[in-house]
Every structure is written in structure tokens, then in C-alpha cells.
N, C-alpha and C. Protein backbone atom coordinates (compact mmCIF):
# COMPACT_ATOMS: atom_id res chain seq x y z
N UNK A 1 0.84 -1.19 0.00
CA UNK A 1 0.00 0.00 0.00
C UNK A 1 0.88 1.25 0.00
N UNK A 2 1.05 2.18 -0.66
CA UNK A 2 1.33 3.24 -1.04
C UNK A 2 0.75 4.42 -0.84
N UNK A 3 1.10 5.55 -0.10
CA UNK A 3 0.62 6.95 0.12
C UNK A 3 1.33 8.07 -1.15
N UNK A 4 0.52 8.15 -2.56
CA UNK A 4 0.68 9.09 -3.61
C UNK A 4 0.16 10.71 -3.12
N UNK A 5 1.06 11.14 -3.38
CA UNK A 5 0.72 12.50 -3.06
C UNK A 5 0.51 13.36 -4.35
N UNK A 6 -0.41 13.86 -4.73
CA UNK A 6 -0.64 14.97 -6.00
C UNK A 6 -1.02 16.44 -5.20
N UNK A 7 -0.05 17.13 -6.39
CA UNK A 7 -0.30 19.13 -6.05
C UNK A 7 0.16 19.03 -7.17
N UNK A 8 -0.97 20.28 -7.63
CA UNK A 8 -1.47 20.73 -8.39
C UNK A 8 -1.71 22.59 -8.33
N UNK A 9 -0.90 23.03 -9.57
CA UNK A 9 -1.42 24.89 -9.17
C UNK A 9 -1.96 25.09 -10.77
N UNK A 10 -2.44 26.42 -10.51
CA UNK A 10 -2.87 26.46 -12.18
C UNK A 10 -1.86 27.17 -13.26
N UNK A 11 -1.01 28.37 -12.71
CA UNK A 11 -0.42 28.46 -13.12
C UNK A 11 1.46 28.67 -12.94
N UNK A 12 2.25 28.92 -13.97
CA UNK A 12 3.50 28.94 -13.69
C UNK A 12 3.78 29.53 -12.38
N UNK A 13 3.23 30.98 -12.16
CA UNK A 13 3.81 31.79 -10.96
C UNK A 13 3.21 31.16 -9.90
N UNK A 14 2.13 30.44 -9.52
CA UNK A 14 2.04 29.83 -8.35
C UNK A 14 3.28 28.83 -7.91
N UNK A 15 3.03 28.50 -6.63
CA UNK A 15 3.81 27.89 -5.44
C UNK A 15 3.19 26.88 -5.14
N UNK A 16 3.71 26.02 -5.40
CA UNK A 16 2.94 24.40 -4.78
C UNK A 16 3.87 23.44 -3.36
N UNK A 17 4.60 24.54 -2.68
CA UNK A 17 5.39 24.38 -1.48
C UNK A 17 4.85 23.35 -0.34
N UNK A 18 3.62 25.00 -0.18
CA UNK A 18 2.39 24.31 0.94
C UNK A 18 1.84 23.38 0.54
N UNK A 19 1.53 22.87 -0.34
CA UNK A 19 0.50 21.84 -0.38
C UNK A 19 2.08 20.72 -0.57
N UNK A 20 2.51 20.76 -1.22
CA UNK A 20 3.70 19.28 -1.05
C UNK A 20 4.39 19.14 0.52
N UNK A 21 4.64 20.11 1.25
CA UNK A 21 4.70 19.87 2.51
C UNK A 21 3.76 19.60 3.16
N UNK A 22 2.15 19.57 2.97
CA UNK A 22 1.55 19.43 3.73
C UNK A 22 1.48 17.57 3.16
N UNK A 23 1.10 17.20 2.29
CA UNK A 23 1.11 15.90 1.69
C UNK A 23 2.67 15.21 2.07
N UNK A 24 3.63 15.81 2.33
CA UNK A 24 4.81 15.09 3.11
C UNK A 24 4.44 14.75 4.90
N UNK A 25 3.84 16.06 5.11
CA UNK A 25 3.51 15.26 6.61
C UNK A 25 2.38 14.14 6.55
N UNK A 26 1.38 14.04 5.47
CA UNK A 26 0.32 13.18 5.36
C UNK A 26 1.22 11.73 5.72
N UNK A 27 2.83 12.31 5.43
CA UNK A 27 3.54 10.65 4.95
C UNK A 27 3.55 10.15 3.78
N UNK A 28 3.15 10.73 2.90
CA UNK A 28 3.07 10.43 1.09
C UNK A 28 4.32 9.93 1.11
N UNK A 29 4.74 9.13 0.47
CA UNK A 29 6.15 8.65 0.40
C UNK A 29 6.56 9.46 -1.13
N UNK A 30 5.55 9.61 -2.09
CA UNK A 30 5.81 10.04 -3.40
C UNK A 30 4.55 10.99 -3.74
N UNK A 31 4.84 11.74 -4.36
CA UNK A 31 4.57 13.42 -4.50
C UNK A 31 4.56 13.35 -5.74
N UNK A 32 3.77 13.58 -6.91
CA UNK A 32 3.70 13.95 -7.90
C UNK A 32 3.12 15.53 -7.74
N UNK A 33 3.88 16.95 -8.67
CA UNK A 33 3.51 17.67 -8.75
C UNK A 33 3.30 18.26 -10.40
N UNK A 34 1.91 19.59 -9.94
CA UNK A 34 2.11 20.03 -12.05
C UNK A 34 1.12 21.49 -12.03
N UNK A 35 1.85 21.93 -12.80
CA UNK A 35 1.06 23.90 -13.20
C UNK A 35 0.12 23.38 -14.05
N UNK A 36 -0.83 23.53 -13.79
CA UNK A 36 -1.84 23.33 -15.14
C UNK A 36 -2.74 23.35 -14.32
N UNK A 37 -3.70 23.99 -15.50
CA UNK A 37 -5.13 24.39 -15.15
C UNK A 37 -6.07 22.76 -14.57
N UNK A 38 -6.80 23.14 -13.90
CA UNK A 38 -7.60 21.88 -12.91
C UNK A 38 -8.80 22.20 -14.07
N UNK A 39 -9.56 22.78 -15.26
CA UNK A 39 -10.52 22.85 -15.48
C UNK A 39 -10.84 21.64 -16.30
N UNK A 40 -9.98 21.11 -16.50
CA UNK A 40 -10.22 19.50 -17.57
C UNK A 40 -8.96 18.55 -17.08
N UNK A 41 -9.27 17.74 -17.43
CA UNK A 41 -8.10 16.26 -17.52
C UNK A 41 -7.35 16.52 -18.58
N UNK A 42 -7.34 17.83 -19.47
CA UNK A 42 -6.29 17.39 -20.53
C UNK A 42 -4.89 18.17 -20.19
N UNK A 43 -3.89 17.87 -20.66
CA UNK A 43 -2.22 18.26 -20.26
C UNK A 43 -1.95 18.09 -18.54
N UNK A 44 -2.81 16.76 -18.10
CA UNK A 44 -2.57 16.67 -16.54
C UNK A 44 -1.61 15.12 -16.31
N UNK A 45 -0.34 15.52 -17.36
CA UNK A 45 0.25 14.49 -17.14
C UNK A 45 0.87 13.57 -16.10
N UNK A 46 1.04 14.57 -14.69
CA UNK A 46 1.26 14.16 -13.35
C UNK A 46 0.23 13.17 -12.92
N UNK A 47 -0.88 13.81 -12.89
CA UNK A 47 -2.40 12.87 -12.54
C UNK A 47 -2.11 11.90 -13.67
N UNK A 48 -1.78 11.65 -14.46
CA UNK A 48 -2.37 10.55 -15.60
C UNK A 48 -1.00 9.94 -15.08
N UNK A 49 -0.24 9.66 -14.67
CA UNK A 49 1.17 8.45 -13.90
C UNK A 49 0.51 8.25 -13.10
N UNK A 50 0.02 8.84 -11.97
CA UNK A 50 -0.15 8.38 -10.73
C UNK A 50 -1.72 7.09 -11.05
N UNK A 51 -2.57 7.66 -11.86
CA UNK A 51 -3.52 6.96 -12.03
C UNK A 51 -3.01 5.89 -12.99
N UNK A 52 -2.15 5.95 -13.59
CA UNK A 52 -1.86 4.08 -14.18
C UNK A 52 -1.09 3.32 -13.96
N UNK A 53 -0.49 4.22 -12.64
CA UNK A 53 0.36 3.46 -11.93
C UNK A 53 0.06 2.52 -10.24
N UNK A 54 -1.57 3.47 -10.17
CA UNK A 54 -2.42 3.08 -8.69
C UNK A 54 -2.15 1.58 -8.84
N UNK A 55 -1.67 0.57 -7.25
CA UNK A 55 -2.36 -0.73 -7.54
C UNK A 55 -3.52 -0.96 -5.93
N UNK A 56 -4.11 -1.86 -5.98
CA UNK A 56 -5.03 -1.93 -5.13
C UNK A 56 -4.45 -1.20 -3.34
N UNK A 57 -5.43 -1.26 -2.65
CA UNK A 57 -4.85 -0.60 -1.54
C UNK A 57 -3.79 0.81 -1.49
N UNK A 58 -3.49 0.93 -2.87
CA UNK A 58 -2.97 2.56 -2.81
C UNK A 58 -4.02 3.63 -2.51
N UNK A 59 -3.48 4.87 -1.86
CA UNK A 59 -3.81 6.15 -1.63
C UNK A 59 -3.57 7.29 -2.66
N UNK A 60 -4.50 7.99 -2.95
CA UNK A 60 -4.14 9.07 -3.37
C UNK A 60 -4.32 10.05 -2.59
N UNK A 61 -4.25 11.02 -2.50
CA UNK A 61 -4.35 11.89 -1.33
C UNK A 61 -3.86 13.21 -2.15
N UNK A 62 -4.89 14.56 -1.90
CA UNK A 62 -4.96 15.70 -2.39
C UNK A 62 -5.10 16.60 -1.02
N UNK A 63 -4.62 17.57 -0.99
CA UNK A 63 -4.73 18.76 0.18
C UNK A 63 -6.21 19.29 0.17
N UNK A 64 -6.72 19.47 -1.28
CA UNK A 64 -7.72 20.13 -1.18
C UNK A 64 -8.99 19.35 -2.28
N UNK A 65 -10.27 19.27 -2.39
CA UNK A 65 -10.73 18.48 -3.60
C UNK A 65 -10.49 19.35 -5.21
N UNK A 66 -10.28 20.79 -5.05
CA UNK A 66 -10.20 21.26 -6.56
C UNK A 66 -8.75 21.36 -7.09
N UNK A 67 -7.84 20.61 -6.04
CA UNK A 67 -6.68 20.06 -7.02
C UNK A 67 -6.94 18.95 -7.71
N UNK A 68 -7.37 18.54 -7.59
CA UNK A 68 -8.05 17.26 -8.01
C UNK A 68 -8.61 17.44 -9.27
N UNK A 69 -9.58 18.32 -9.36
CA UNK A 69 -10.42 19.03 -10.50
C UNK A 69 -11.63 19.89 -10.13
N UNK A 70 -12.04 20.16 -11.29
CA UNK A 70 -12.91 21.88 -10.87
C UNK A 70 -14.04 21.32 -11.59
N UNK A 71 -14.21 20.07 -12.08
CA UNK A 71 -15.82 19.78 -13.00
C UNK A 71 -15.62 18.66 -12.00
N UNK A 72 -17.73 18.31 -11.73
CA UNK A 72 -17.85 17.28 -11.30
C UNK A 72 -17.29 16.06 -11.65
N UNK A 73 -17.77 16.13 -12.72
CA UNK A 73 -17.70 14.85 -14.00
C UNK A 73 -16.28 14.51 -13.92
N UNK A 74 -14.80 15.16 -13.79
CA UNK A 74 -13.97 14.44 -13.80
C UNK A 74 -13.35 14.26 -12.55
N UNK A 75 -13.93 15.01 -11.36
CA UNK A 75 -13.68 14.12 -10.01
C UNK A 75 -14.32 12.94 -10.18
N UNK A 76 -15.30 13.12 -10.30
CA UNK A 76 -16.21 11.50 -10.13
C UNK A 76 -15.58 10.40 -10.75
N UNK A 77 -14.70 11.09 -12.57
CA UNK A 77 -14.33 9.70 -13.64
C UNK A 77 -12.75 9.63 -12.63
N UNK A 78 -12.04 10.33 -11.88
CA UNK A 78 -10.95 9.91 -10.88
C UNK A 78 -11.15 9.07 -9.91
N UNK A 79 -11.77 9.66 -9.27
CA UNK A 79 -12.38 8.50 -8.12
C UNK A 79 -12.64 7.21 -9.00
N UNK A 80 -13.66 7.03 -10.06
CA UNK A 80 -13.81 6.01 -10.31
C UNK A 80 -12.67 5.20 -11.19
N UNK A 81 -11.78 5.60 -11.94
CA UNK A 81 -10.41 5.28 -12.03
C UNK A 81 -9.61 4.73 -10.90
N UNK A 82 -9.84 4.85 -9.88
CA UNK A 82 -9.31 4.63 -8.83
C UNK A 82 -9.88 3.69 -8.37
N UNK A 83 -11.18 3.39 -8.06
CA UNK A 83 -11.86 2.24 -7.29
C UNK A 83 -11.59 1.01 -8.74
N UNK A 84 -11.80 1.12 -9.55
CA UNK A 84 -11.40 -0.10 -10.74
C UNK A 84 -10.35 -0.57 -10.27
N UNK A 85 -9.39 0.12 -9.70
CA UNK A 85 -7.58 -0.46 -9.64
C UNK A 85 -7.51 -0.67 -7.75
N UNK A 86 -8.91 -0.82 -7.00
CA UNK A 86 -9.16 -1.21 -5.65
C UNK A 86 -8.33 0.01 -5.41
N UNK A 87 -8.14 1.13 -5.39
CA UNK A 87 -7.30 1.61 -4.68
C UNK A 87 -8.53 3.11 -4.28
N UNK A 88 -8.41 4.20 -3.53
CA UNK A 88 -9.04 5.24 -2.77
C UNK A 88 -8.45 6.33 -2.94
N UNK A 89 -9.32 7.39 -2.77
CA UNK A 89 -8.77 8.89 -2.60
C UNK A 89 -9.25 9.53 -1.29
N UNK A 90 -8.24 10.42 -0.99
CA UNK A 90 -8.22 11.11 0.32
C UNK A 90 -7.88 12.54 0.38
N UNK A 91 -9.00 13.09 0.68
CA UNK A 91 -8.95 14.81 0.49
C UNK A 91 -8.64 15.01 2.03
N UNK A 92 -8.03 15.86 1.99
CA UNK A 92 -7.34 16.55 3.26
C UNK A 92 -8.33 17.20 4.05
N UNK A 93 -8.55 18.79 3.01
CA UNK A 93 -9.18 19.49 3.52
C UNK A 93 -10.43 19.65 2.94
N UNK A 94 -11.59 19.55 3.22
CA UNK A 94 -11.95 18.79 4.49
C UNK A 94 -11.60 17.86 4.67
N UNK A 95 -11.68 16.69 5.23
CA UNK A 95 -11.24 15.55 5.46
C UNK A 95 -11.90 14.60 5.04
N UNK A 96 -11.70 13.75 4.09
CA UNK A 96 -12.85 13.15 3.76
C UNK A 96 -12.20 11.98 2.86
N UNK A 97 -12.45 10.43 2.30
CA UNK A 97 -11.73 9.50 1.89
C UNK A 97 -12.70 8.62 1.03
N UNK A 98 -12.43 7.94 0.24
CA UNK A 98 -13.58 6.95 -0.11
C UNK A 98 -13.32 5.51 0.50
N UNK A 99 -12.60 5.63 1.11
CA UNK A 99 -12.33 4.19 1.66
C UNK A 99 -13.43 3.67 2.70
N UNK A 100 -14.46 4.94 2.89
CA UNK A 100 -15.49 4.40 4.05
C UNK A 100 -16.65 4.65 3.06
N UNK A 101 -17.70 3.95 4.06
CA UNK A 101 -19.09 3.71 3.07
C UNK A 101 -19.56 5.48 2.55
N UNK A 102 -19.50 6.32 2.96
CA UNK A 102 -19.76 7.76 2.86
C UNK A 102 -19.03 8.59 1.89
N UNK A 103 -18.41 7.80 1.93
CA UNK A 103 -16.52 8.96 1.21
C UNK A 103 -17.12 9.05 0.07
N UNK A 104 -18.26 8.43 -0.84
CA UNK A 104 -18.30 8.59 -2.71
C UNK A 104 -19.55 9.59 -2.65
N UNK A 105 -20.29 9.32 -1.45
CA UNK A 105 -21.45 10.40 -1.30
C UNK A 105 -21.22 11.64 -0.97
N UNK A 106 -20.11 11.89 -0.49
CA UNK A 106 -19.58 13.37 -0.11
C UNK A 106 -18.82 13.60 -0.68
N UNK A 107 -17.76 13.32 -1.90
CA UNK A 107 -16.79 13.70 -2.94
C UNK A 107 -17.70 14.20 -3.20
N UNK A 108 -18.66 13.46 -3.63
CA UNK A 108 -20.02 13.91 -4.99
C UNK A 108 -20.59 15.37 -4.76
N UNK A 109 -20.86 15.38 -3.44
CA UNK A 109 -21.20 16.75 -3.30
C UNK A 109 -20.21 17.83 -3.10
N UNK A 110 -19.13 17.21 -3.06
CA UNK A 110 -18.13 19.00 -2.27
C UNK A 110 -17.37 18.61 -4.12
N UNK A 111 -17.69 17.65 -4.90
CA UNK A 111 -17.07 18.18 -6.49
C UNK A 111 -18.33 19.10 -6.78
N UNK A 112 -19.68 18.81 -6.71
CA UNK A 112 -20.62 19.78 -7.11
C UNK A 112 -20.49 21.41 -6.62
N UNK A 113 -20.16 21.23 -5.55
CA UNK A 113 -19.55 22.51 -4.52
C UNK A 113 -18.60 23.01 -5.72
N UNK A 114 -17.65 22.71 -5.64
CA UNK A 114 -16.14 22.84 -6.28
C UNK A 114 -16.66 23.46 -8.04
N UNK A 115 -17.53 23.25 -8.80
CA UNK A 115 -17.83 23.37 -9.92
C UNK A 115 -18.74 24.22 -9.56
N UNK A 116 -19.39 24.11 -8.67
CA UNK A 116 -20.65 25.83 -8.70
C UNK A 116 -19.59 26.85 -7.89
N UNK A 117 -18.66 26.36 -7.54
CA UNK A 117 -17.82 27.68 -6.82
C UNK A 117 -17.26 28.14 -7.96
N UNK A 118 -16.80 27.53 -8.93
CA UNK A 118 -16.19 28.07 -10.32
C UNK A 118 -17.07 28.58 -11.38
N UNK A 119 -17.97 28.37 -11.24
CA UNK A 119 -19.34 28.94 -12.34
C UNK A 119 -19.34 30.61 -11.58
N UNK A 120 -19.37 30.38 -10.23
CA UNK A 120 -19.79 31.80 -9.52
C UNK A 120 -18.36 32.95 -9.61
N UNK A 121 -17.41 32.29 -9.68
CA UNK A 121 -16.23 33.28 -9.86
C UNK A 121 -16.01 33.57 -11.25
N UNK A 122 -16.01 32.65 -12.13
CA UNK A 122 -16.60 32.92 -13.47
C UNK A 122 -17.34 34.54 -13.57
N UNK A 123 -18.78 34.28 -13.43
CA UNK A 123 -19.63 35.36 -13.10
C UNK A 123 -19.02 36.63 -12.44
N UNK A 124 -18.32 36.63 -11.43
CA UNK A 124 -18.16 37.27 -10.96
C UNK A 124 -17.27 38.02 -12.32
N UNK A 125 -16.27 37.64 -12.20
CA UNK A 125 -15.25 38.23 -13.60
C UNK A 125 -15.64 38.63 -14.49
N UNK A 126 -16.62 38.36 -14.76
CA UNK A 126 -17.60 38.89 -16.07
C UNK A 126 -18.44 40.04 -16.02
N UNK A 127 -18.71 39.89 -14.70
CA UNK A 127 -19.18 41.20 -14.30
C UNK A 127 -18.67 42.51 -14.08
N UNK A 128 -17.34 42.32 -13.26
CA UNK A 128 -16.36 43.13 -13.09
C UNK A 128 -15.39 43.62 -14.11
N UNK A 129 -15.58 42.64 -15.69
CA UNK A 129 -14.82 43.15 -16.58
C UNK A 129 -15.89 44.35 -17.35
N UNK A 130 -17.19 43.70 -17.49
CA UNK A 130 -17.77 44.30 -17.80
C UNK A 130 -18.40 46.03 -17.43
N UNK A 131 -17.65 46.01 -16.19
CA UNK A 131 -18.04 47.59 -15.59
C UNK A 131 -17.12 47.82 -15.73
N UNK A 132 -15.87 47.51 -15.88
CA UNK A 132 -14.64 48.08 -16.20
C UNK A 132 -14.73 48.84 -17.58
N UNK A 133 -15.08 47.93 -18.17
CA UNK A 133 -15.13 48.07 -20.13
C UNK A 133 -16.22 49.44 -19.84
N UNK A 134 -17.34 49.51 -19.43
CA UNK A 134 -18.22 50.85 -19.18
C UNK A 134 -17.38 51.74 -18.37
N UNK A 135 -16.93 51.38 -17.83
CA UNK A 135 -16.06 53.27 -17.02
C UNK A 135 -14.79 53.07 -18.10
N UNK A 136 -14.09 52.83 -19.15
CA UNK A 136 -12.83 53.02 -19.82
C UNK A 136 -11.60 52.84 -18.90
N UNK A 137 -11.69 51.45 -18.35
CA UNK A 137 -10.85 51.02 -17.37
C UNK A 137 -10.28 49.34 -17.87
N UNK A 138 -11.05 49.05 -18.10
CA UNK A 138 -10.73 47.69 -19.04
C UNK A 138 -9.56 47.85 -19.95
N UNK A 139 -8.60 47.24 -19.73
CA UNK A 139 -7.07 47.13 -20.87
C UNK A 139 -7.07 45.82 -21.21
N UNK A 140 -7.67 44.52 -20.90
CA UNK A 140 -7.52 43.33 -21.28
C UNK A 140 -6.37 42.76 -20.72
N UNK A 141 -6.68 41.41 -20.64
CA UNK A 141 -5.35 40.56 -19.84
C UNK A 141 -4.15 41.36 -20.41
N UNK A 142 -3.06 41.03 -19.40
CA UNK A 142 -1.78 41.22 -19.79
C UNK A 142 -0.84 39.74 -20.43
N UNK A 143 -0.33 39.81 -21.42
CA UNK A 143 0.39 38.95 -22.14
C UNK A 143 1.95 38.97 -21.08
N UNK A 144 2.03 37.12 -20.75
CA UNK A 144 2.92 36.59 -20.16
C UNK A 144 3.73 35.77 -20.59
N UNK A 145 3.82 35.89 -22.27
CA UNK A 145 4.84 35.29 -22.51
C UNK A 145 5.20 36.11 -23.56
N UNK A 146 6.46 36.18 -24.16
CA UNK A 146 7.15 37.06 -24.82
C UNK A 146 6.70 36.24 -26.34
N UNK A 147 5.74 36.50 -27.17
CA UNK A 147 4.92 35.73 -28.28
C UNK A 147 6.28 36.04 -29.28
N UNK A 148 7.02 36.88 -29.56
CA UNK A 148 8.04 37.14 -30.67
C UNK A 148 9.28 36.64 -30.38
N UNK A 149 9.56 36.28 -29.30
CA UNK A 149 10.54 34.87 -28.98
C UNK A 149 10.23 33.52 -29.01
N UNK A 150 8.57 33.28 -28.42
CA UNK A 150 8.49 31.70 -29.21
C UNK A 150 8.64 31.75 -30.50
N UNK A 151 7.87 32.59 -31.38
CA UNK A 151 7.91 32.11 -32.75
C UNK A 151 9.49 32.58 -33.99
N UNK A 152 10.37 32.89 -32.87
CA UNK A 152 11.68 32.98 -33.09
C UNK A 152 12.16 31.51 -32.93
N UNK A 153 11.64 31.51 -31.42
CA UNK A 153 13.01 29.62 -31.21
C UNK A 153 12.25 28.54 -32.06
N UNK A 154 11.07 29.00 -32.46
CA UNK A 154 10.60 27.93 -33.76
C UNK A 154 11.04 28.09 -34.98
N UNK A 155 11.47 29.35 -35.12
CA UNK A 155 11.95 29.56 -36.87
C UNK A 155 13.26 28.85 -36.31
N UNK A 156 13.90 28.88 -35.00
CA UNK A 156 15.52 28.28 -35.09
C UNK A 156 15.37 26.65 -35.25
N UNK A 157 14.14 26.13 -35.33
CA UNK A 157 14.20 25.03 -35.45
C UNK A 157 13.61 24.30 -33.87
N UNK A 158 13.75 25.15 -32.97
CA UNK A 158 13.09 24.13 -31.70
C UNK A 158 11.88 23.82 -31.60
N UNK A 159 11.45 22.81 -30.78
CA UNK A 159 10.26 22.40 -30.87
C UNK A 159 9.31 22.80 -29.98
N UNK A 160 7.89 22.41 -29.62
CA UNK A 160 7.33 23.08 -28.60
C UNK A 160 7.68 22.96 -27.24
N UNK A 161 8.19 21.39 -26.89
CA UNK A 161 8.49 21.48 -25.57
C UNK A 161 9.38 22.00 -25.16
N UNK A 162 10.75 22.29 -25.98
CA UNK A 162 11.78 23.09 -25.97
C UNK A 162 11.88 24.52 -25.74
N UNK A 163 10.95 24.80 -26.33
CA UNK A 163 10.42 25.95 -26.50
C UNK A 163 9.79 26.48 -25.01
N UNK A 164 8.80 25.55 -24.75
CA UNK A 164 8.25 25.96 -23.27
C UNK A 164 9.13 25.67 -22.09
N UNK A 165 10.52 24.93 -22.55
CA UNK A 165 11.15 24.82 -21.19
C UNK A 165 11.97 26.32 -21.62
N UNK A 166 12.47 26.75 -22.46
CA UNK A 166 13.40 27.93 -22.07
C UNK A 166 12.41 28.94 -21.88
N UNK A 167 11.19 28.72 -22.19
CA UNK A 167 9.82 30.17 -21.80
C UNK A 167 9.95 30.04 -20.38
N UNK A 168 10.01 29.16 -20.30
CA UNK A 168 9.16 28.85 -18.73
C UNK A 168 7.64 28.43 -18.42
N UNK A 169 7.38 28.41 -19.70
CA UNK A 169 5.66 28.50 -19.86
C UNK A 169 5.20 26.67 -19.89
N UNK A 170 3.44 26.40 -20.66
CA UNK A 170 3.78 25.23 -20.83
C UNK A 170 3.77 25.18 -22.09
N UNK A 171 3.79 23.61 -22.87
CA UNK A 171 3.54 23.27 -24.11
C UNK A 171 2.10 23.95 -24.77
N UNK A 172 0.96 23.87 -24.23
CA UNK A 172 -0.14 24.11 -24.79
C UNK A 172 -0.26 25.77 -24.88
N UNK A 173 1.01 26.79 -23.90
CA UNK A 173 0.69 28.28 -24.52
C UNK A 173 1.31 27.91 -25.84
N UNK A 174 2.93 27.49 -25.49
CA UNK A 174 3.73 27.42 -27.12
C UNK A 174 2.52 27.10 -28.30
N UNK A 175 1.64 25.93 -27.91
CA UNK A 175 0.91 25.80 -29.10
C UNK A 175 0.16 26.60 -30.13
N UNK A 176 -0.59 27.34 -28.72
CA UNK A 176 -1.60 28.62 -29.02
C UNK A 176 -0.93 29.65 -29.69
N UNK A 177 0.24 29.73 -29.47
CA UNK A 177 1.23 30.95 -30.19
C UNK A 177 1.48 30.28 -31.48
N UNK A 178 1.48 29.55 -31.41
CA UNK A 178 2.63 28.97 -33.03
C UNK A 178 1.18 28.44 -33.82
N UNK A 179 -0.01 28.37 -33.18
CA UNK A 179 -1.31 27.80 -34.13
C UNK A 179 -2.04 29.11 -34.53
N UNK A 180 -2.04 30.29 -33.65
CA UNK A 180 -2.30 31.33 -34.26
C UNK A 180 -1.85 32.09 -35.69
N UNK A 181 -0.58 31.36 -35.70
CA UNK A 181 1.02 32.55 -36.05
C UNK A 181 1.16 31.70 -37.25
N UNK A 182 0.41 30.76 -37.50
CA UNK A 182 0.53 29.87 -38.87
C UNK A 182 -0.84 30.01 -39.86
């Protein structure tokens, strides 16, 4: 039996310190960490080892449930990835596990939680951009990656992942830059 530890931030400039120290005192023996957005399962290559590597009686264990993910639907298809391979998940905060008869009835609801908390901040942003844009305060996101140096280290021949390790960024901005720019 095995204690897997996953952290998870969304983006580059976050800090995933606290949460891997806190999953070291859990006793995780192994820590998988990754920057990427929690809003889908796709480019969550950390989560996708740990899940085909689960064997029965393993732990997964998350600090919080929206590292995990931010849609119901793919907490629920984790968890259930997980019970196929006999093995459980264990949210920290709150505290909560599927290893007891309760644990799949209360993921269920604090992922529903977790996805109407993101619909509402959503909203919120939308709102607040939108009164911005009416008072002439609105400038639009600020651009965080230098777009005329990726599509430089691609004319030199590098590739995307190459590319996103000397950015610092990930593969899927490089993409968005170089799928626009073609």
C-alpha cells in the first residue's frame, strides 16, 4: 500500500510548497507535482502516472478536492479510475476519503460545490470586466509570454516542448502561439 501524493497549481507563478509539505507530513512517500489548469483532464500528465500506476490498496491523497479538478464529471471519472484499480482517494481538507461507506457520497457533493464555486467566480469576472469596459478602465489581460521569442526559437528550429522549457511556460501556450502565427 502506497501513500501518492498529488499538487497541483494552475499556473506557472504559483507555489505548490504548501501543499507538497503538507502531503509530506500526510507521509506520502511520493509526491507527484504540475502547473496546469484543474478545469479539464487534458495536459494533466502528473495525474495521468499516478492513475496508471495506482495498484489496489494505494492512496491518493490531495490537500484540497479542486486540485483534483474543478468539474464534477472528472472528479467522479478519478475517483472512479481509482476504485477499478481497488485503490481510494483522500482529500485533506476537508477531510474526507472513499475508503469508508460515505466517502463517494460526499466527494459527490463538495465536487458539485467545487464546480458551482467556479461557475460563480466565473460570473463574478464577467461582471467586473464588464463595468470596467463601461467606465474606460478595461485594458484586457496582460500577455505573459514574450509571443516574438516563441515564434523565433521555432523559426531556429526548436520544438514546442523546448520551447516551453526555455519560456518557462507550458507546451499548450507554445501551441496557441505557433497555431495562431501559422
Amino acid at each position: 500500500m502506497a501513500k501518492i501524493g498529488y499538487a497541483r497549481v494552475s499556473t506557472h507563478e504559483q507555489d505548490l510548497e504548501i501543499q507538497q509539505n503538507r502531503l509530506t507530513a500526510e507521509g506520502c512517500g511520493l509526491i507527484r507535482s504540475e502547473k496546469v489548469s484543474g478545469g479539464s483532464l487534458e495536459n494533466r500528465d502528473e495525474l495521468a502516472t499516478i492513475l496508471q500506476f495506482l495498484r489496489p490498496d494505494d492512496e491518493l491523497v490531495v490537500t484540497r478536492l479542486d486540485r483534483l479538478g474543478r468539474d464534477t464529471r472528472d472528479v467522479l471519472n478519478i475517483i472512479h479510475e481509482c476504485e477499478l484499480k481497488e485503490a481510494f482517494v483522500t482529500v485533506l481538507d476537508p477531510y474526507v476519503s472513499t475508503k469508508g461507506e460515505m466517502g463517494q457520497i460526499v466527494m459527490t457533493v463538495l465536487g458539485m460545490v467545487a464546480q458551482m464555486e467556479r461557475r460563480f467566480i466565473k460570473e463574478r469576472q464577467r461582471e467586473g470586466i464588464q463595468r470596467a469596459k463601461e467606465q474606460g478602465k478595461y485594458k484586457g489581460g496582460q500577455r505573459r509570454i514574450d509571443r516574438d521569442s516563441v515564434l523565433q526559437l521555432n523559426a531556429e528550429g526548436l520544438g514546442p516542448s523546448a520551447i516551453a522549457l526555455v519560456m518557462g511556460c507550458s507546451r499548450m501556450q507554445v501551441y496557441r502561439i505557433l497555431q495562431v502565427n501559422t
